[in-house]
C-alpha atoms as a PDB file:
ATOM      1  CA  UNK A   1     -18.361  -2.709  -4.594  1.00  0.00           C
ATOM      2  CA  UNK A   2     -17.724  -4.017  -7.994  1.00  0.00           C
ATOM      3  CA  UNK A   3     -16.733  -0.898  -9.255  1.00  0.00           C
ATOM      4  CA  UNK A   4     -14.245  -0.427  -6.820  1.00  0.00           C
ATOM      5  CA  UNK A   5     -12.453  -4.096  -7.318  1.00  0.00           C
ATOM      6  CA  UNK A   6     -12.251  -2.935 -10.885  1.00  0.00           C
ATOM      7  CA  UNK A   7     -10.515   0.607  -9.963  1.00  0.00           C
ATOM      8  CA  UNK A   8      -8.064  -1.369  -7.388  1.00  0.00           C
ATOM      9  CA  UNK A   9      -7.725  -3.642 -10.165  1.00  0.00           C
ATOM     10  CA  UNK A  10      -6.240  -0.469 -12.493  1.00  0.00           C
ATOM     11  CA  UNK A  11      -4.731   1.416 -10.352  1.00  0.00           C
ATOM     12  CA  UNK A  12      -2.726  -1.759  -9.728  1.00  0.00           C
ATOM     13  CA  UNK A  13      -1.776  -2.470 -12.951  1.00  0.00           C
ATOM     14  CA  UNK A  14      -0.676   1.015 -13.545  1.00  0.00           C
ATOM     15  CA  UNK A  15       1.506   0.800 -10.215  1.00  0.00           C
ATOM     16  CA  UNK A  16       3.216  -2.505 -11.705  1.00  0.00           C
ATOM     17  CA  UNK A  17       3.919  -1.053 -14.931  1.00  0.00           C
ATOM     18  CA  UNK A  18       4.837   2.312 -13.704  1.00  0.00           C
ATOM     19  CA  UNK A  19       7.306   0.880 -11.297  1.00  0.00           C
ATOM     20  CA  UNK A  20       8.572  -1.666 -13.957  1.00  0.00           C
ATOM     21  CA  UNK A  21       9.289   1.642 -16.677  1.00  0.00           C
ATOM     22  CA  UNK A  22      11.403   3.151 -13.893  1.00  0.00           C
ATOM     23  CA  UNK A  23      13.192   0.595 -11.928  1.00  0.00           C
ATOM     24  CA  UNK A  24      13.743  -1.835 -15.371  1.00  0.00           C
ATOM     25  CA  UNK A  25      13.351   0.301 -17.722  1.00  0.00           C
ATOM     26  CA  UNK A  26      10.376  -1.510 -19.293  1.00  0.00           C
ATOM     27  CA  UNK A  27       6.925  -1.433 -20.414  1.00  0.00           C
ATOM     28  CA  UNK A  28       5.324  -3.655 -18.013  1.00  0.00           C
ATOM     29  CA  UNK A  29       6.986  -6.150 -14.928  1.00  0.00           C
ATOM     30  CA  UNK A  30       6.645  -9.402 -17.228  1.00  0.00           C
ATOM     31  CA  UNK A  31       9.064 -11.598 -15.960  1.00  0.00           C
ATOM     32  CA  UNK A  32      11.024 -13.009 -19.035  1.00  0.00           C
ATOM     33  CA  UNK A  33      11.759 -16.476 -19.235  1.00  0.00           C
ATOM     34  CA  UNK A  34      15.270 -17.192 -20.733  1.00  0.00           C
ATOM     35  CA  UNK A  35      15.619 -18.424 -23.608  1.00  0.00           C
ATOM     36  CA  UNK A  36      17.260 -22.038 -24.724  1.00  0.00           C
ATOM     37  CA  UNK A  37      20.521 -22.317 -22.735  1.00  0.00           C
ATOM     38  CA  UNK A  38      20.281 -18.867 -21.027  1.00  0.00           C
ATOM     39  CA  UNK A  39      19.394 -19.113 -17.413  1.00  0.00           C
ATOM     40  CA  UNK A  40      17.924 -16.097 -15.346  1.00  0.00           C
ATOM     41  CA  UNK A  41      17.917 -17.304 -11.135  1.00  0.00           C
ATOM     42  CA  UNK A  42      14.306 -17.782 -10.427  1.00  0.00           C
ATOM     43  CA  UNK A  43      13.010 -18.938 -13.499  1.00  0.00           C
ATOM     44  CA  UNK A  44      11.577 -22.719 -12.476  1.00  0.00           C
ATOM     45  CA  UNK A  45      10.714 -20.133  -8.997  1.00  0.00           C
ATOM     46  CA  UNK A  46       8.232 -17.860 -11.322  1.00  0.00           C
ATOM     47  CA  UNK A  47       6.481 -20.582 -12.990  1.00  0.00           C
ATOM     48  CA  UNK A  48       6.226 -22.706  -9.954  1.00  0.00           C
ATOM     49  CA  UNK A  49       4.413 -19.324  -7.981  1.00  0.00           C
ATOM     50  CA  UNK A  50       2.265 -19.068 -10.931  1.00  0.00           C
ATOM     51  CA  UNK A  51       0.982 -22.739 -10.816  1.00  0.00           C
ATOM     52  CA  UNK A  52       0.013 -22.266  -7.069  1.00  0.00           C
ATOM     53  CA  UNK A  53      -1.884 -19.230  -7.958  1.00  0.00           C
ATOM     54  CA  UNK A  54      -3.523 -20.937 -10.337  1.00  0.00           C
ATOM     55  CA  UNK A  55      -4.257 -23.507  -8.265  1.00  0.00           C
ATOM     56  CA  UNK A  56      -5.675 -20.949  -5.886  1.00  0.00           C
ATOM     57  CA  UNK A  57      -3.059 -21.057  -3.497  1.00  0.00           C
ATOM     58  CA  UNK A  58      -2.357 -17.485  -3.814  1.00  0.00           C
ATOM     59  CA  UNK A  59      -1.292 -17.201  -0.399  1.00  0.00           C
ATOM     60  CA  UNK A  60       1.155 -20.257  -0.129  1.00  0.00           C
ATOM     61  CA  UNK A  61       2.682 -18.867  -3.448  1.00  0.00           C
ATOM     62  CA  UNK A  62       3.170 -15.784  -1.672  1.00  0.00           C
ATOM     63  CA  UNK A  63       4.298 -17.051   1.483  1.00  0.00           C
ATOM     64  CA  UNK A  64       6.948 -19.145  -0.946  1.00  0.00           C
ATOM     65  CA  UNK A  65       8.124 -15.700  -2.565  1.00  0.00           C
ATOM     66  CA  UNK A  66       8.868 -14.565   0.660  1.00  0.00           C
ATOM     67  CA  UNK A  67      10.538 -17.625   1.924  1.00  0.00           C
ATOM     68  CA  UNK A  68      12.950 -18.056  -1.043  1.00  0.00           C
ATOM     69  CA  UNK A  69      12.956 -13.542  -2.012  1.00  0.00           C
ATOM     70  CA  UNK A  70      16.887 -12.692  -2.353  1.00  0.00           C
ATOM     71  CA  UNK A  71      17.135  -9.388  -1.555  1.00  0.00           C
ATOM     72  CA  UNK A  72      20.696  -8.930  -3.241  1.00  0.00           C
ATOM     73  CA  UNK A  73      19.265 -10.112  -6.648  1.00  0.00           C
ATOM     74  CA  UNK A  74      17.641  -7.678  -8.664  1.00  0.00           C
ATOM     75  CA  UNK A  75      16.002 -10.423 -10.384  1.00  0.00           C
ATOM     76  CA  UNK A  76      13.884 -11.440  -7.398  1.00  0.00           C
ATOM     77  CA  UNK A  77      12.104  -7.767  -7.058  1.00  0.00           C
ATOM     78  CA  UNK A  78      11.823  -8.064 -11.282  1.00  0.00           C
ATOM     79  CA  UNK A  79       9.789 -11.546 -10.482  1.00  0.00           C
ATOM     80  CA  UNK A  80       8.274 -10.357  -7.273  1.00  0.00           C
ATOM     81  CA  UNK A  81       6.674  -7.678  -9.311  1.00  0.00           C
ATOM     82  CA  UNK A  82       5.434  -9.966 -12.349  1.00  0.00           C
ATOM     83  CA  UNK A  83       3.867 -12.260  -9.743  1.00  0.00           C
ATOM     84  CA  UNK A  84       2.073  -9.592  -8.289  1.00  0.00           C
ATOM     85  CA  UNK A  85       1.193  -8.345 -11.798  1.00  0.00           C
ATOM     86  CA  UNK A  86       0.144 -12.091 -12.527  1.00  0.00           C
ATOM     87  CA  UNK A  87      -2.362 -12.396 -10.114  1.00  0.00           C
ATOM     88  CA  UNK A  88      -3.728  -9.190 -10.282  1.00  0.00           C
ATOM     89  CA  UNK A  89      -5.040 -10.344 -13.663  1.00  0.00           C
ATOM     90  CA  UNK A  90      -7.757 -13.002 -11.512  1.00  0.00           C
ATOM     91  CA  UNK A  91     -11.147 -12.224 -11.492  1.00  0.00           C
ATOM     92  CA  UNK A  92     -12.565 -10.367  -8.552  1.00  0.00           C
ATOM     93  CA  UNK A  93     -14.601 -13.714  -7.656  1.00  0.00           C
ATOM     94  CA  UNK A  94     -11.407 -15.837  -7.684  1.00  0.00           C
ATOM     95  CA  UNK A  95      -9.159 -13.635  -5.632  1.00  0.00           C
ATOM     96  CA  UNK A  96     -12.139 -14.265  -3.282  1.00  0.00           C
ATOM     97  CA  UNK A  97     -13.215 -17.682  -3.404  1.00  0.00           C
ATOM     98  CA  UNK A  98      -9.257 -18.206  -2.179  1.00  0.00           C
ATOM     99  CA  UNK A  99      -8.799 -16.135   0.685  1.00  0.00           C
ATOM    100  CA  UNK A 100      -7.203 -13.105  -1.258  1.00  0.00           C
ATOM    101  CA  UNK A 101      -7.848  -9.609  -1.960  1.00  0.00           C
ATOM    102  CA  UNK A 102      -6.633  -6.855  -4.407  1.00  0.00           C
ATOM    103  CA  UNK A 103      -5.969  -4.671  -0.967  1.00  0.00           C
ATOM    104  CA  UNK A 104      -3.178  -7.640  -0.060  1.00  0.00           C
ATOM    105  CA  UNK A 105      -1.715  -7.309  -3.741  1.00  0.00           C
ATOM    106  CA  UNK A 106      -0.845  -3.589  -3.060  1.00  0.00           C
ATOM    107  CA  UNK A 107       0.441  -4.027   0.068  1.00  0.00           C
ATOM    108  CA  UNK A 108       2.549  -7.178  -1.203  1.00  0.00           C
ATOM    109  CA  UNK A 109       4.148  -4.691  -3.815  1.00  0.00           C
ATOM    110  CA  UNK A 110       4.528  -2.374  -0.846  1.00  0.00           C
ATOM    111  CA  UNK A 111       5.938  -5.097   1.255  1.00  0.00           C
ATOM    112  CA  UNK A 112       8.537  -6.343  -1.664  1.00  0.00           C
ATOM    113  CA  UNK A 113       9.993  -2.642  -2.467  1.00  0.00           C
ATOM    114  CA  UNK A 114      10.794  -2.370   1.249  1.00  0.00           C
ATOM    115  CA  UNK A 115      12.727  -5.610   1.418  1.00  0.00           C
ATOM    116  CA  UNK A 116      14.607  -3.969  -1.367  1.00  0.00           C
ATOM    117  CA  UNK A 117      15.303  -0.572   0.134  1.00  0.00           C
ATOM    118  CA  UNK A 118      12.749   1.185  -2.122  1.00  0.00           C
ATOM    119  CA  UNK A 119       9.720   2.068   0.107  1.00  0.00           C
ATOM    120  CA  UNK A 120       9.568   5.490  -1.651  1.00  0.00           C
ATOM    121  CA  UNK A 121       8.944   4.100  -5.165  1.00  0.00           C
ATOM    122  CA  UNK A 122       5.179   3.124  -4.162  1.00  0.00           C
ATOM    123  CA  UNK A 123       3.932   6.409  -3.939  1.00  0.00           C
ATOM    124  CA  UNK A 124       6.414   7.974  -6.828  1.00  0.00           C
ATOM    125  CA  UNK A 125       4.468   4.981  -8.646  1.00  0.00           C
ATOM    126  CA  UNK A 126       1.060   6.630  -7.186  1.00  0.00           C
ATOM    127  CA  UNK A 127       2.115  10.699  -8.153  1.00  0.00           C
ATOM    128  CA  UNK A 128       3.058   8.995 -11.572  1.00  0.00           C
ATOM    129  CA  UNK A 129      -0.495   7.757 -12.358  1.00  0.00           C
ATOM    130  CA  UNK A 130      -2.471  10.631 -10.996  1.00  0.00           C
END
């Protein structure tokens, strides 16, 4: 069973950064703070979804990203992405001890592209890492 946390696990990550390289153009779906006096929407929204997590209120942070996800704002699928990245990073054991899974992060990535009209990019993301 541990074994196959720890494949979800990197298969997961390799969705993220996949995805990130073609829809941003980047390396990985970090979500970039601005820096002093340049503002990005969402900012104070990333850090505050990363505190709950931390917290281990993974799924009130993600019911949060949901309530507040702008679909017109590119942005929001950038941080939607990172967040998912983010807690991907827990430990099997603390994804568990807080009602989560690695099976809910993948379909939350699923879940996000479709609210921004790219359901396909999940499994072009999935051909990409085979």
């Amino acid at each position: 069973m541990r074994y196959e946390q720890d494949y979800i696990m990197r298969m997961i990550k390799e969705m993220t950064e996949v995805l990130a390289r073609i829809i941003f153009h980047r390396k990985t779906p970090f979500y970039e703070l601005a820096m002093e006096n340049k503002y990005r929407s969402g900012e104070d929204f990333y850090l505050k979804l990363c505190k709950l997590a931390d917290e281990g209120k993974i799924n009130e942070a993600e019911n949060l990203l949901y309530e507040k996800l702008d679909r017109k704002e590119q942005d929001y699928l950038e941080l939607a992405l990172a967040f998912y990245y983010y807690i991907n990073l827990y430990t099997n054991d603390f994804l568990e001890n807080h009602g989560y899974s690695r099976t809910e992060i993948e379909e939350g990535i699923e879940t996000v592209l479709k609210e921004f009209g790219m359901e396909g990019m999940m499994e072009v993301a999935k051909l990409e890492i085979k």
